[in-house]
C-alpha atoms as a PDB file:
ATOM      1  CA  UNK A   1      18.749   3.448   7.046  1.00  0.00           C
ATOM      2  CA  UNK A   2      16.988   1.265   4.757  1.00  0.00           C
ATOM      3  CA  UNK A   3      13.921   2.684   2.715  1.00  0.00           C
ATOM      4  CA  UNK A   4      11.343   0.467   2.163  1.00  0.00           C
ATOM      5  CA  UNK A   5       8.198   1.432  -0.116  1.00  0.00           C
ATOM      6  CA  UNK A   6       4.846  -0.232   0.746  1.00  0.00           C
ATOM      7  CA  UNK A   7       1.983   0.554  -1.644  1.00  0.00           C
ATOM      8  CA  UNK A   8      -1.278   1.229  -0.527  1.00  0.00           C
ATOM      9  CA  UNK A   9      -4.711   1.479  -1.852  1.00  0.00           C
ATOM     10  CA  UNK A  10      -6.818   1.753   0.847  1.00  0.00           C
ATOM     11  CA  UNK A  11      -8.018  -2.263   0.277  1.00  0.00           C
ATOM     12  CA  UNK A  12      -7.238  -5.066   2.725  1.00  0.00           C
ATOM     13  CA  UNK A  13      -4.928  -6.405   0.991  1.00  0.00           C
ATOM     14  CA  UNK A  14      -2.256  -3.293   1.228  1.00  0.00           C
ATOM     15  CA  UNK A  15      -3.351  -3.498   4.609  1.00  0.00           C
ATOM     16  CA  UNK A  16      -1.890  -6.733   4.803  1.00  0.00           C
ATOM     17  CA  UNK A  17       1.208  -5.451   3.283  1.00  0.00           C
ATOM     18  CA  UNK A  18       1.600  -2.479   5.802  1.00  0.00           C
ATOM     19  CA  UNK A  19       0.919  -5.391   8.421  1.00  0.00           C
ATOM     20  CA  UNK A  20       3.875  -6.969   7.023  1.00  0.00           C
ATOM     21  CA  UNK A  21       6.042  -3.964   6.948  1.00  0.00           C
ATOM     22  CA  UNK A  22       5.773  -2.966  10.570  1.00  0.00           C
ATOM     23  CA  UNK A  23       6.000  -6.706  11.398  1.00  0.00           C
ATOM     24  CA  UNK A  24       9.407  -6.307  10.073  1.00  0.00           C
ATOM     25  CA  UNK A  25      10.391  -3.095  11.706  1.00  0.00           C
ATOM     26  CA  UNK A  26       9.037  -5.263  15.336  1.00  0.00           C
ATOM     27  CA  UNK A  27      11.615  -7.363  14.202  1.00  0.00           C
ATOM     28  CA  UNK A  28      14.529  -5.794  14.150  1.00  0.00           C
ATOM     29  CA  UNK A  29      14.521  -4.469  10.677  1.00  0.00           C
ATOM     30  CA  UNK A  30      15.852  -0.714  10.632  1.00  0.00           C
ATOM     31  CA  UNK A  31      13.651   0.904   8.245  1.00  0.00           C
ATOM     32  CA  UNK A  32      11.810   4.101   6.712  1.00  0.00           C
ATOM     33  CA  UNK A  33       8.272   2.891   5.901  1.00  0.00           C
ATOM     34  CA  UNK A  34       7.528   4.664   2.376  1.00  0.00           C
ATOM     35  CA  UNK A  35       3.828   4.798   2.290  1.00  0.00           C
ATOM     36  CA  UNK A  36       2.964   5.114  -1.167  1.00  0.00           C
ATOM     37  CA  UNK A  37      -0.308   5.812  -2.967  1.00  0.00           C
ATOM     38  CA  UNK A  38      -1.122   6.194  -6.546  1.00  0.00           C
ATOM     39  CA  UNK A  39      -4.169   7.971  -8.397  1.00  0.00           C
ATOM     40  CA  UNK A  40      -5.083   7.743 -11.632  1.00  0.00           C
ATOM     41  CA  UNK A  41      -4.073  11.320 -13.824  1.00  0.00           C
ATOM     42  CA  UNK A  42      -7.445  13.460 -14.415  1.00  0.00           C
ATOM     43  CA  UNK A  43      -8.588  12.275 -17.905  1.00  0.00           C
ATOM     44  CA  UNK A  44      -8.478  15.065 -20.845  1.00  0.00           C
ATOM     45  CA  UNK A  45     -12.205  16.239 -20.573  1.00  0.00           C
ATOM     46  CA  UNK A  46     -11.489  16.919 -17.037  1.00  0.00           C
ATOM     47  CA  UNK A  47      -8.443  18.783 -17.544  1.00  0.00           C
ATOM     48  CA  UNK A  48     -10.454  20.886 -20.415  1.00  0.00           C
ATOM     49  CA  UNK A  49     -13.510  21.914 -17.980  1.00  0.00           C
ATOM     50  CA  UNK A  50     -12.043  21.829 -14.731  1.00  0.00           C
ATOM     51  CA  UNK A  51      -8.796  24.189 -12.959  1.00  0.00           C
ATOM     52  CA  UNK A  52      -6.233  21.453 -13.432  1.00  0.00           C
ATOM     53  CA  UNK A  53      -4.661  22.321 -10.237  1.00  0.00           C
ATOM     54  CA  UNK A  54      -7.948  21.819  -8.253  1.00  0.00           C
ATOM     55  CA  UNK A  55      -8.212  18.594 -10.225  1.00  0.00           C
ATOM     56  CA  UNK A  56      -4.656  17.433  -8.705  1.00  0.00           C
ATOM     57  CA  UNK A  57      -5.023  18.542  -5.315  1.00  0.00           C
ATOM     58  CA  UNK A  58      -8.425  16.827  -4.950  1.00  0.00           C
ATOM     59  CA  UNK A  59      -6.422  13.718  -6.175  1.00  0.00           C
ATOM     60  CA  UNK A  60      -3.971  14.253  -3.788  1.00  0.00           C
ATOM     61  CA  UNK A  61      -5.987  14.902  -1.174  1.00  0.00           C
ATOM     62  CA  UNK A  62      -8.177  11.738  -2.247  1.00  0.00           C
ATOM     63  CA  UNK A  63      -5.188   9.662  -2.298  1.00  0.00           C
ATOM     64  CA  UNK A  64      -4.295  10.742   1.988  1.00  0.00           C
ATOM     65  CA  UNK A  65      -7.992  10.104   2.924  1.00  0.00           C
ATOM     66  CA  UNK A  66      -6.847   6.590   1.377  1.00  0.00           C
ATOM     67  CA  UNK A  67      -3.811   6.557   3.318  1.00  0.00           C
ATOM     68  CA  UNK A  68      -4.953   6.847   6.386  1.00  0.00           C
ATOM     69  CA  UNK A  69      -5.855   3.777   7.708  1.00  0.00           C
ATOM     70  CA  UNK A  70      -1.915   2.879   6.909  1.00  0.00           C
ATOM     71  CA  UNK A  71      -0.664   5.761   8.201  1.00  0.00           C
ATOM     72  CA  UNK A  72      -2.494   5.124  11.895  1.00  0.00           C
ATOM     73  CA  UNK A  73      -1.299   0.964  11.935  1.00  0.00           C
ATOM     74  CA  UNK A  74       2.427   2.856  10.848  1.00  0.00           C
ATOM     75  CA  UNK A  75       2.243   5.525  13.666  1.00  0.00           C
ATOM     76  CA  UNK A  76       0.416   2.651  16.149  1.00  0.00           C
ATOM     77  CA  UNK A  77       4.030   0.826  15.882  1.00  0.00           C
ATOM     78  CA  UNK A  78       5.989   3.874  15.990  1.00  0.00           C
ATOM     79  CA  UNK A  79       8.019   2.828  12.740  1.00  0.00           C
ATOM     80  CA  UNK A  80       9.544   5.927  10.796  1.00  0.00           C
ATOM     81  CA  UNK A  81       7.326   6.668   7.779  1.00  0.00           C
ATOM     82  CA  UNK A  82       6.814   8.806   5.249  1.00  0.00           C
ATOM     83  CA  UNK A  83       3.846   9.564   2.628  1.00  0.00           C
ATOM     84  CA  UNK A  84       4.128   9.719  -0.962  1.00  0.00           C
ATOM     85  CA  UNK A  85       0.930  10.249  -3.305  1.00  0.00           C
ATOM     86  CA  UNK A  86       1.594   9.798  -7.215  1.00  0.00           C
ATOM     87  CA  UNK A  87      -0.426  11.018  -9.987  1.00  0.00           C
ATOM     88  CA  UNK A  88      -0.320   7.892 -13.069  1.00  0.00           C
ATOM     89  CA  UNK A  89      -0.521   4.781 -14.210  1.00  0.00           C
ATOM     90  CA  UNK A  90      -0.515   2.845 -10.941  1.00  0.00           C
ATOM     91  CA  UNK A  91       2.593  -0.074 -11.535  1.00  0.00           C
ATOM     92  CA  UNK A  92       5.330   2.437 -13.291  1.00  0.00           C
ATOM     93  CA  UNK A  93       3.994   5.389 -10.668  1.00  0.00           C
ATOM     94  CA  UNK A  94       4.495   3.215  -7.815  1.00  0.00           C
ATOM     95  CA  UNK A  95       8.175   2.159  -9.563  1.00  0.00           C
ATOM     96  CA  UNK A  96       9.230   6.246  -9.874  1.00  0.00           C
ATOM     97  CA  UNK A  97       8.162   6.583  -6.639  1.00  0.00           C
ATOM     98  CA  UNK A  98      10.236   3.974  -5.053  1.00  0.00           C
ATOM     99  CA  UNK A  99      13.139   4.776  -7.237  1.00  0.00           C
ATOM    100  CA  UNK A 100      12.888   8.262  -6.460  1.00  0.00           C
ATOM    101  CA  UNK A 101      12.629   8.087  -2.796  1.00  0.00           C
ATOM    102  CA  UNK A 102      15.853   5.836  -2.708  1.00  0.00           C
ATOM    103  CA  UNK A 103      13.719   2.727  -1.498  1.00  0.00           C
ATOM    104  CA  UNK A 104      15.900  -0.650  -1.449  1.00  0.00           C
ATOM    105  CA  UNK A 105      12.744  -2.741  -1.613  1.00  0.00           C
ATOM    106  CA  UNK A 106       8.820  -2.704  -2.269  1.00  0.00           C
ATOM    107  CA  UNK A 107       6.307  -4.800  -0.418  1.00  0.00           C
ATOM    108  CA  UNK A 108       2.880  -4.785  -2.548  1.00  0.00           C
ATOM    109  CA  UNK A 109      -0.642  -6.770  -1.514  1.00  0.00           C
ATOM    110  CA  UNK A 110      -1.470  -9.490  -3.786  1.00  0.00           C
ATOM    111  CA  UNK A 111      -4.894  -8.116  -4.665  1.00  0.00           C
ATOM    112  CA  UNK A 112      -6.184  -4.605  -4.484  1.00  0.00           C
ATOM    113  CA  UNK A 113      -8.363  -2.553  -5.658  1.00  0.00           C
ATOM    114  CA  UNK A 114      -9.200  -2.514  -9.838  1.00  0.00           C
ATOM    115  CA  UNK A 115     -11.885  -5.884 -10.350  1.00  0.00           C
ATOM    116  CA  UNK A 116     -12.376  -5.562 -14.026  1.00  0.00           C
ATOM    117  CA  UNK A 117      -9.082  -3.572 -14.628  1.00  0.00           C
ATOM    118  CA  UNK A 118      -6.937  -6.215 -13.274  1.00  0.00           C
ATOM    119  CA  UNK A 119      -8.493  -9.091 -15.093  1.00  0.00           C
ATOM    120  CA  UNK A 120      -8.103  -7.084 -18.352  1.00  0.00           C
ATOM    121  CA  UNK A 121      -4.526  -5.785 -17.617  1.00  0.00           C
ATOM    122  CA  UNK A 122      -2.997  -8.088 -15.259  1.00  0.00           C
ATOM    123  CA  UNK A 123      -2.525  -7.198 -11.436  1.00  0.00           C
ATOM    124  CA  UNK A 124      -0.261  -4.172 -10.455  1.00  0.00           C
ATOM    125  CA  UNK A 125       1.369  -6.030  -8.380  1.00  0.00           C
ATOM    126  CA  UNK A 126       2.597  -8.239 -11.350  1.00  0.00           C
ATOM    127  CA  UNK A 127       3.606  -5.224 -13.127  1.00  0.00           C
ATOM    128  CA  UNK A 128       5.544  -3.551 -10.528  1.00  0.00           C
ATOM    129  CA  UNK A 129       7.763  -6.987 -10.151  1.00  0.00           C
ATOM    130  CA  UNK A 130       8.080  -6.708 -13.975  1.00  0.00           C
ATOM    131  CA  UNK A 131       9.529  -3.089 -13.665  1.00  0.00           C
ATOM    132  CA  UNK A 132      11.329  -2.759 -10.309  1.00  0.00           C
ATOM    133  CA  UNK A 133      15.164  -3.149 -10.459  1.00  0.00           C
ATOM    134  CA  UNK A 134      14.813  -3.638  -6.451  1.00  0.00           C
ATOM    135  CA  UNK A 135      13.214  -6.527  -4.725  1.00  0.00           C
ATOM    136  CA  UNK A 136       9.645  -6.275  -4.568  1.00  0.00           C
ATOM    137  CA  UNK A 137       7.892  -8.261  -1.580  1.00  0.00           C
ATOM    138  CA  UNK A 138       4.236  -9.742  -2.725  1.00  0.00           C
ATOM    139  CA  UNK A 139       2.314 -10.447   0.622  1.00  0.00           C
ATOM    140  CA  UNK A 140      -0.644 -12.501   0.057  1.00  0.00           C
ATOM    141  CA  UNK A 141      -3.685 -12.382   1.460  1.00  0.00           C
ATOM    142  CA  UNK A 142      -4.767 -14.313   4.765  1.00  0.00           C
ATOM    143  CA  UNK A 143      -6.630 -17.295   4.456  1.00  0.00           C
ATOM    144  CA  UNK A 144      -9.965 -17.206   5.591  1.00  0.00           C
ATOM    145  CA  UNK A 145      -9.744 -20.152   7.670  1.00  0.00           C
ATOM    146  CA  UNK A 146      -6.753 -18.898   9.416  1.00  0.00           C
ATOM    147  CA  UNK A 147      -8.488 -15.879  10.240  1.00  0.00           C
ATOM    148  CA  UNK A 148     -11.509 -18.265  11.647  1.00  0.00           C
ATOM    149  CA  UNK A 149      -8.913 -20.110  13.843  1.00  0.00           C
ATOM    150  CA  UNK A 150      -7.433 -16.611  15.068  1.00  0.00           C
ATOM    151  CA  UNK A 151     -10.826 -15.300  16.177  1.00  0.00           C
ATOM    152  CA  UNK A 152     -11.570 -18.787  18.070  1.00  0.00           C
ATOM    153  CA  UNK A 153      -8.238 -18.928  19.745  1.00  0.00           C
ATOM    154  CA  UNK A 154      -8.682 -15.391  20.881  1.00  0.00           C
ATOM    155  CA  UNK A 155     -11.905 -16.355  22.084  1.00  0.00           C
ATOM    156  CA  UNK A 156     -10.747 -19.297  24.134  1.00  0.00           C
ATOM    157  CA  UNK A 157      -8.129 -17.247  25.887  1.00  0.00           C
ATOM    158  CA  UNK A 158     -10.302 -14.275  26.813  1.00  0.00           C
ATOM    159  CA  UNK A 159     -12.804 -17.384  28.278  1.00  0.00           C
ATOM    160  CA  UNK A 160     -10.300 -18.830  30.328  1.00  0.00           C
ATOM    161  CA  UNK A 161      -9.640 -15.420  31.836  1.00  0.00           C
ATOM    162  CA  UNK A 162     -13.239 -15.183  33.339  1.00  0.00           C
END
């Protein structure tokens, strides 16, 4: 069965990309939805004052609260999934994760979470392109206006039904 990471931050834009996954798997696609969530390593202060292993299971447990409005669209479709939360750098996390879960392809959003970060750095999803040997998916997100026109058609059909 094909393995297929999706990365996801808990912003709209992964949303968008676990949209895009399960609209695959609707399709026809026979697939293992790798959720996949990354959180930043505690910094070295942290790790001096606090019980590192506290410090990584709040991360962890940090990085399912994230998860979880992914993991409910997943389970909505009834796709296979799994979870996967990473403790780095987010692009080469996301990259080990993939590679080490035996995923054949990534799908990333276009924007996430990081504002000032990203501008400084460059977007993840940039970097994980740059450093995946597998095809990685980029799944933009939707135009405003198209999401005006959805909400308008939607309300013309539930009109016509009264």
């Amino acid at each position: 069965m094909l393995r297929v990471m999706i990365a996801v931050d808990g912003s709209e834009p992964s949303l968008d990309a676990v949209r895009h996954g399960v609209r695959l798997v609707r399709q026809g696609l026979h697939a293992c939805l790798v959720l996949a969530h990354v959180q930043q390593e505690a910094s070295f202060f942290e790790l001096a004052t606090q019980d590192p292993d506290l410090i990584a299971g709040a991360s962890v447990a940090a990085g399912q609260h994230l998860m979880a409005p992914a993991v409910a669209l997943v389970e909505a479709s009834g796709a296979i999934y799994e979870t996967e939360v990473g403790l780095g750098e987010p692009a080469a996390t996301l990259v080990d994760i993939a590679e080490r879960s035996g995923c054949e392809m990534i799908i990333i959003g276009a924007l996430g979470q990081g504002g000032v970060r990203r501008t400084l750095l460059g977007s993840v999803s940039r970097e994980v392109v740059h450093l995946s040997s597998v095809p990685v998916t980029i799944v933009k997100p939707a135009d405003p206006q198209d999401l005006v026109d959805v909400v308008e058609a939607e309300a013309e059909v539930e009109g016509d039904g009264d």
